[in-house]
Protein backbone atom coordinates (compact mmCIF):
# COMPACT_ATOMS: atom_id res chain seq x y z
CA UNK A 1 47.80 97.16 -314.21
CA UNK A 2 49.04 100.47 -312.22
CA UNK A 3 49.91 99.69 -308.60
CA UNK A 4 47.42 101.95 -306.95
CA UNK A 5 44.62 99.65 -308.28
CA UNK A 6 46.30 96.49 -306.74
CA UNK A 7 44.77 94.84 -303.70
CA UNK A 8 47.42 92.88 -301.43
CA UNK A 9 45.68 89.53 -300.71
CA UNK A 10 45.26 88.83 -296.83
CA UNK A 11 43.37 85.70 -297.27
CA UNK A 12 42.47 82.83 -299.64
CA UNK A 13 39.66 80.66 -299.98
CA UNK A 14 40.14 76.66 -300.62
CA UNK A 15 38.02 75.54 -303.33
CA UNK A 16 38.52 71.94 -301.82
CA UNK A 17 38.18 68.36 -303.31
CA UNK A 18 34.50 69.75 -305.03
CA UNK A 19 32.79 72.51 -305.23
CA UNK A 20 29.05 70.86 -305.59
CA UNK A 21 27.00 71.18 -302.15
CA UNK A 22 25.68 68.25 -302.91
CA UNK A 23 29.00 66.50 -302.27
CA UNK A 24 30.26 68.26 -298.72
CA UNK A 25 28.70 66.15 -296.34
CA UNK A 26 29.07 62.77 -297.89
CA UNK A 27 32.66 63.76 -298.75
CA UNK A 28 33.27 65.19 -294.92
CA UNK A 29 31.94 61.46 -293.98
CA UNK A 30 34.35 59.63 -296.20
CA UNK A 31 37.54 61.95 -295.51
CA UNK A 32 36.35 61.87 -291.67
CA UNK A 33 36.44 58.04 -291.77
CA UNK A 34 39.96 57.96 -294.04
CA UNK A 35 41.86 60.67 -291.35
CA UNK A 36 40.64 58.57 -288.38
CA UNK A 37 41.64 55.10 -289.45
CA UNK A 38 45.15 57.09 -290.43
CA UNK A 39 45.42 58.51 -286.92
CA UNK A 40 44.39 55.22 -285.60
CA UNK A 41 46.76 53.07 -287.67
CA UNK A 42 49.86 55.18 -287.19
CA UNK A 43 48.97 55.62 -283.86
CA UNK A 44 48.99 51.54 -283.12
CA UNK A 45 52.30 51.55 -285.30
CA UNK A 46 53.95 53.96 -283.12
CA UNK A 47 52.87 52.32 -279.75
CA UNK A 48 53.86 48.28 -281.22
CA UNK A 49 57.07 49.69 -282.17
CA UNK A 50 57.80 51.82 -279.08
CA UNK A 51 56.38 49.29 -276.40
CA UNK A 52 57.54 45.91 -277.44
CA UNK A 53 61.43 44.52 -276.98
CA UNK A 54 60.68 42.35 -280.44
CA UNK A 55 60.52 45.26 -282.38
CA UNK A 56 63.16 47.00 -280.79
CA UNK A 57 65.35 46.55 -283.94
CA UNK A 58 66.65 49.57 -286.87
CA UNK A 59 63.88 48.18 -289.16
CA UNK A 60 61.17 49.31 -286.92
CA UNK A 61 62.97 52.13 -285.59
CA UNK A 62 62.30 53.67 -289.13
CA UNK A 63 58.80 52.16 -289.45
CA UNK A 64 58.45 54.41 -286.36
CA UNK A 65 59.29 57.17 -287.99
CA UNK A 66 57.71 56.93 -291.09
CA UNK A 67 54.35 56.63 -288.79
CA UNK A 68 55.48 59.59 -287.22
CA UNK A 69 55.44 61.28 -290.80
CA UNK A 70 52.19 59.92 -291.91
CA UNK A 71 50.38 61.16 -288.89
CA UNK A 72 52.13 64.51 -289.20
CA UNK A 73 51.76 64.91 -292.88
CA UNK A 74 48.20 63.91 -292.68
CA UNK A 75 47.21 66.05 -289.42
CA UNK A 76 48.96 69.30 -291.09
CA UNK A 77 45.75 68.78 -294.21
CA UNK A 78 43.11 66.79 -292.96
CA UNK A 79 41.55 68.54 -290.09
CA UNK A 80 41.24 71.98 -292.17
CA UNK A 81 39.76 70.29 -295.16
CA UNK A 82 37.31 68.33 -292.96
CA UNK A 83 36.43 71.77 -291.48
CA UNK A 84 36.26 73.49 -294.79
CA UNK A 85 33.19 70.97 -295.88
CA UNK A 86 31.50 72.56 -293.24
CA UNK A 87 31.34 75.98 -293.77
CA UNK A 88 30.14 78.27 -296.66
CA UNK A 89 33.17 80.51 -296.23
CA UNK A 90 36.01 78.29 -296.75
CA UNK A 91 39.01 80.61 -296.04
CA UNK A 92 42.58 80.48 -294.81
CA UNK A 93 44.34 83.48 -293.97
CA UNK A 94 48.24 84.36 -295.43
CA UNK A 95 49.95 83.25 -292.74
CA UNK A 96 47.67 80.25 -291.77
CA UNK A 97 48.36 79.08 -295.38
CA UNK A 98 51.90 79.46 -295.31
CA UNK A 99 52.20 77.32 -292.02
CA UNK A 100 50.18 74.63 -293.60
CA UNK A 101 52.81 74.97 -296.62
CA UNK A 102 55.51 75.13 -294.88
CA UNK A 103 54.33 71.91 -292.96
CA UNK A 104 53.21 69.75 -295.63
CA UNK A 105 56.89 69.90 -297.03
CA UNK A 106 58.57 69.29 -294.18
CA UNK A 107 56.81 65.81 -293.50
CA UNK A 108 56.18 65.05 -297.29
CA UNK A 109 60.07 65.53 -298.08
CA UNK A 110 60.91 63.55 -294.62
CA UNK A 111 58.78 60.83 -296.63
CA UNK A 112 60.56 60.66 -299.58
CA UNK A 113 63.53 60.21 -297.60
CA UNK A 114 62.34 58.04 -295.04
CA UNK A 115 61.14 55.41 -297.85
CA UNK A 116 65.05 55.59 -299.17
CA UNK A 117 66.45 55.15 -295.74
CA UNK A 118 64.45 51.92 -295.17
CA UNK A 119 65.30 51.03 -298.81
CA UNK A 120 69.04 50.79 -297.76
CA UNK A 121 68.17 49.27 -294.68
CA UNK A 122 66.62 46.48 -296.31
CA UNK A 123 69.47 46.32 -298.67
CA UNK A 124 72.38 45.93 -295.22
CA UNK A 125 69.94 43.44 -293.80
CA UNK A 126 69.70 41.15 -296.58
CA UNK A 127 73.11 41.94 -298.84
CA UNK A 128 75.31 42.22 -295.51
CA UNK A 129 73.98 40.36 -292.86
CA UNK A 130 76.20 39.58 -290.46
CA UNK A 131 77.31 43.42 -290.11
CA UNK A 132 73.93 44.77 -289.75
CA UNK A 133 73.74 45.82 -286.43
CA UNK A 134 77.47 47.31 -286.76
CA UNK A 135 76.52 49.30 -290.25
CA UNK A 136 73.36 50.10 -289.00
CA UNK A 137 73.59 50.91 -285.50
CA UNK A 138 71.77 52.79 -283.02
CA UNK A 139 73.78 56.07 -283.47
CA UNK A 140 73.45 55.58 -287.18
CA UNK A 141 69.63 54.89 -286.73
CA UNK A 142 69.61 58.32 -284.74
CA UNK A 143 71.65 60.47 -287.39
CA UNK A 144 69.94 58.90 -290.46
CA UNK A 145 66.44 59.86 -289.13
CA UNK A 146 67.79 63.02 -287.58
CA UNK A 147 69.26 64.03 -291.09
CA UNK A 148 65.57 63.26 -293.18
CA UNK A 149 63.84 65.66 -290.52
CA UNK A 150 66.12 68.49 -290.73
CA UNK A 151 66.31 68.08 -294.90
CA UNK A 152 62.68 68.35 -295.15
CA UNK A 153 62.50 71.56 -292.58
CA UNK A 154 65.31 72.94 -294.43
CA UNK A 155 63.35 72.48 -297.79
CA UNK A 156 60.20 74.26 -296.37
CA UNK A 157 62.36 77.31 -295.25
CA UNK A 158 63.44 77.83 -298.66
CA UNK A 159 60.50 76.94 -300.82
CA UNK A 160 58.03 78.58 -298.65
CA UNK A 161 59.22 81.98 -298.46
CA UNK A 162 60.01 81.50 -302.15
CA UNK A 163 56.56 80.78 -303.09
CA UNK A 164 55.18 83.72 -300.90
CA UNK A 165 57.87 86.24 -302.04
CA UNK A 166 55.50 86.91 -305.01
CA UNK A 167 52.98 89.24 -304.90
CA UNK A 168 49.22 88.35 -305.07
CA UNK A 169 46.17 90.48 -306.06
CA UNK A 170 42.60 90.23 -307.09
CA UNK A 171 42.41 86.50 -307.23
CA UNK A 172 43.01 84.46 -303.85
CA UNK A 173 40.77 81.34 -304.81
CA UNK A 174 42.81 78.37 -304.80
CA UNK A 175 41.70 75.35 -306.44
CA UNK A 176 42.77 72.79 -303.90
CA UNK A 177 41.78 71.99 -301.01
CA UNK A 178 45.16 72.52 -298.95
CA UNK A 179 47.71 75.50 -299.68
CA UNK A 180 50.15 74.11 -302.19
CA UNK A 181 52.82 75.56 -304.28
CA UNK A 182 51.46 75.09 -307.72
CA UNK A 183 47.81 76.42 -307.10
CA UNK A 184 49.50 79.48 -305.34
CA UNK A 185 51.76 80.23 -307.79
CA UNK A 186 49.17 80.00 -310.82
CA UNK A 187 47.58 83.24 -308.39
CA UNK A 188 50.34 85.47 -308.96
CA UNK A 189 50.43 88.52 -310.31
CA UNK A 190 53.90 89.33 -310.47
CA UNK A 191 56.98 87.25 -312.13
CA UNK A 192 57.03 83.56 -310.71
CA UNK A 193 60.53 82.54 -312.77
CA UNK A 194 62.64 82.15 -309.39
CA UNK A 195 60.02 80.79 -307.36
CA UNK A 196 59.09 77.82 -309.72
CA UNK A 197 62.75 77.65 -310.72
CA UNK A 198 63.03 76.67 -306.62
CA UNK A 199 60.31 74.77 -306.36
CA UNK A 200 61.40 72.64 -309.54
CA UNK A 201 64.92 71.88 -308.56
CA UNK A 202 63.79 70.44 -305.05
CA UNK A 203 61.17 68.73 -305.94
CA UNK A 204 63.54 67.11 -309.44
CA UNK A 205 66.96 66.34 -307.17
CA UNK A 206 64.44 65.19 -303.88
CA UNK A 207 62.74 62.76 -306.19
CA UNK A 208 66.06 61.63 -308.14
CA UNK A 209 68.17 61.16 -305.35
CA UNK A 210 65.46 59.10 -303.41
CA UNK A 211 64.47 57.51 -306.10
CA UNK A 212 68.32 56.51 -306.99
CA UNK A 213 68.70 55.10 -303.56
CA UNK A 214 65.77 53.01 -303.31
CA UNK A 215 66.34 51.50 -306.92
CA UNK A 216 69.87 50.82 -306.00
CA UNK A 217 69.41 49.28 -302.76
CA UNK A 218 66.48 46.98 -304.53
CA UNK A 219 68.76 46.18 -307.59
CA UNK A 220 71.11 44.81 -305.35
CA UNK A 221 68.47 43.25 -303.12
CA UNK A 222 67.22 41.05 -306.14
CA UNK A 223 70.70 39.82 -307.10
CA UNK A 224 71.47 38.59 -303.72
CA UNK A 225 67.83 37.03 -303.11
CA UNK A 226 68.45 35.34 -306.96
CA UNK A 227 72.02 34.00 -305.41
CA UNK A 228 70.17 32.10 -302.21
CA UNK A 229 70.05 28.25 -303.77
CA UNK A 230 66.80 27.40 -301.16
CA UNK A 231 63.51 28.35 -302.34
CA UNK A 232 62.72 28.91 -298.67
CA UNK A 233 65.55 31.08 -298.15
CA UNK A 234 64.54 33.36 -300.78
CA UNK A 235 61.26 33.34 -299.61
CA UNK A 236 62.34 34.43 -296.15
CA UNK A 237 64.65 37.63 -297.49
CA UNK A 238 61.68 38.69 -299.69
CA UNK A 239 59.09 38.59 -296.66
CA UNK A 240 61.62 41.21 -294.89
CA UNK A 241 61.57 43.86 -297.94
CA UNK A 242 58.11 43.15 -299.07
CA UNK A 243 56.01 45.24 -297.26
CA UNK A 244 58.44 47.90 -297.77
CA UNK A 245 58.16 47.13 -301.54
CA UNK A 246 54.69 47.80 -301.33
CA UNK A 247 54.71 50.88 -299.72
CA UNK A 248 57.88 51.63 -301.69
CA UNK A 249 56.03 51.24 -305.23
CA UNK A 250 52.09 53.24 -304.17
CA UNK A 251 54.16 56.41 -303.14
CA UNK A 252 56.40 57.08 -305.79
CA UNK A 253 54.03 55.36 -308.41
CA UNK A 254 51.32 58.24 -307.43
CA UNK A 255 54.41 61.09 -307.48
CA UNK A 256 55.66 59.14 -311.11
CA UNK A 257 52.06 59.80 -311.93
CA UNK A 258 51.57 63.64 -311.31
CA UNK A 259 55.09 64.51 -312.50
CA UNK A 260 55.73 62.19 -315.88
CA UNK A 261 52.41 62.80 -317.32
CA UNK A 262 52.08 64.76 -320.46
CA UNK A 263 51.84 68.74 -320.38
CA UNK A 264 48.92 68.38 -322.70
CA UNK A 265 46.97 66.46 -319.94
CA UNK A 266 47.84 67.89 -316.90
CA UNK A 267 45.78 69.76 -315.21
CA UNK A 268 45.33 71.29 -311.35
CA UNK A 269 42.49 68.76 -310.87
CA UNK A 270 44.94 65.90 -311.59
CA UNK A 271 47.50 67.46 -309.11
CA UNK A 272 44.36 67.46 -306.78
CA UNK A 273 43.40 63.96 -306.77
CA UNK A 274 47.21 62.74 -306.77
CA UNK A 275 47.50 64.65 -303.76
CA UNK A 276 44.49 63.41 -301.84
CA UNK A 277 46.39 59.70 -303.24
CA UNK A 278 49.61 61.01 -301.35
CA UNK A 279 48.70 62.95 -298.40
CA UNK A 280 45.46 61.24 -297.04
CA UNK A 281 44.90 57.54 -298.18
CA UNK A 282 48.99 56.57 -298.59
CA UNK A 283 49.23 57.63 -294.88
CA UNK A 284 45.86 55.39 -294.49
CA UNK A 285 47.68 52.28 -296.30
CA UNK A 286 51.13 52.22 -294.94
CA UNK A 287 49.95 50.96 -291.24
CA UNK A 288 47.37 48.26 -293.04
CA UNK A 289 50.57 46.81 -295.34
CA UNK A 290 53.14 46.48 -292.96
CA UNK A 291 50.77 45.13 -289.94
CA UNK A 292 49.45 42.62 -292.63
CA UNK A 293 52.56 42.02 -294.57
CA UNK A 294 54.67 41.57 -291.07
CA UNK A 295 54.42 38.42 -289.22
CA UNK A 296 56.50 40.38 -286.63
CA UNK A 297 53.96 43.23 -286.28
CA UNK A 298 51.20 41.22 -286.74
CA UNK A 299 52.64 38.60 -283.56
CA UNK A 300 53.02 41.54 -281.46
CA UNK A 301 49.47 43.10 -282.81
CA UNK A 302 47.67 39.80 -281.65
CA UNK A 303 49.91 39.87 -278.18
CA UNK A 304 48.79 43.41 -277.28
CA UNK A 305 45.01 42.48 -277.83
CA UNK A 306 45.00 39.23 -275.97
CA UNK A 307 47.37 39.88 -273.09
CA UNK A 308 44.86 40.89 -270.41
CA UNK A 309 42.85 37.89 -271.67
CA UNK A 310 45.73 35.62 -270.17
């Protein structure tokens, strides 16, 4: 095609979870329902944690934080593709789409890495004991989460411009109902070796690594649970990781999902319903398991509701 008859796309238009009217309202209802109970539970999270001296420890520190994440990674989709059932015209301009880009990797990256700081947490707590609060201290609290935030900003400063260094013409309709790298790169119209080259090596050594860490720390998590001779002490150093475990095995089990499955059956509409999995309903989940799975939280929880009843 000569480059006179090019047209520079300005703005792109989110096809969205479906595309049948029929859907938009009843689907607005359910998504409106799933973002508030996220903003609610990660909310509660961050207050329990912050406000109460029994949580005041590294474990809920990073529980903090991965609330923090949730809310953030959720807020940066939610309220555009709640507005988007809305309207006829369901556009986002260039920029607009590279923020919400750009943002979604910085929190969903900060995720991976949160999960695989808490993973090694666990592992201190329950492997070395009696130097936990010396290996994990405050300052190492501090640096640890300080290190996941400024790894997943740095990723979206790379990948981002990356993915909108290409050119893009004629086509702007994405089919997704957020801006993400794959959908925007299938829209090019020039040569998209470097920028999925980029995008493939994060997302392969973020996963790995992670991945590596978390499987390590639980490895050696189960042979020192197997080593306690008292059924109830094994119980007790299994309640401290299991929530975790929970959490641990819905997030990467949905990424395991979209990235292991076979070429012949993926398909952008796969992608799209992993990624509702991963950025709407995980964040949903992740308050629900550990206030349920956490006699601390849940002591605390019950506390916060009753105290003006005393």
């Amino acid at each position: 095609m000569a480059s006179g008859n090019l047209t520079q796309v300005t703005e792109f238009i989110l096809m969205g979870v479906s595309d049948r009217p029929e859907l938009q309202i009843p689907l607005f209802l359910l998504f409106l329902v799933i973002y508030g109970l996220t903003v609610t539970g990660n909310l509660g999270i961050i207050t329990l944690t912050s406000a109460d001296s029994r949580l005041q420890t590294p474990m809920y520190f990073f529980l903090r934080h991965l609330a923090v994440i949730n809310l953030g990674n959720s807020t940066v989709i939610a309220p555009k593709m709640l507005v988007n059932f809305l309207v006829s015209k369901k556009t986002t301009s260039y920029y607009e789409c590279a923020t919400q880009l750009g943002g979604f990797l910085v929190f969903i990256v900060a995720e991976i890495f949160m999960l695989a700081v808490m993973a090694y947490d666990r592992y201190v707590a329950i492997c070395n004991p009696l130097l936990y609060m010396v290996v994990v201290s405050r300052r190492i609290c501090l640096l640890l989460v300080s290190l996941t935030y400024f790894y997943g900003f740095c990723t979206a400063i790379v990948v981002t411009p990356c993915v909108f260094s290409v050119s893009y013409c004629s086509s702007n309709i994405i089919n997704h109902f957020y801006c993400d790298n794959v959908p925007l790169l299938a829209l090019s119209c020039s040569d998209t070796y470097i920028p999925e080259t980029v995008v493939f090596i994060f997302s392969g050594t973020n996963l790995f690594f992670s991945m590596i860490i978390v499987l390590i720390s639980y490895f050696n998590i189960v042979l020192a649970i197997l080593r306690i001779r008292s059924s109830e002490g094994r119980q007790k150093a299994f309640s401290t990781c299991a929530s975790h475990m929970v959490a641990v095995t819905v997030f990467y089990g949905t990424l395991l999902f979209m990235y292991l499955q076979p070429r012949t059956n993926h398909s952008l509409n796969t992608d799209k319903m992993a990624s509702v999995f991963y950025t709407l309903v995980i964040p949903m989940l992740n308050p629900v398991i550990y206030s349920l799975r956490n006699k601390d939280v849940k002591d605390v929880l019950k506390g916060f509701l009753h105290g003006p009843c005393k």
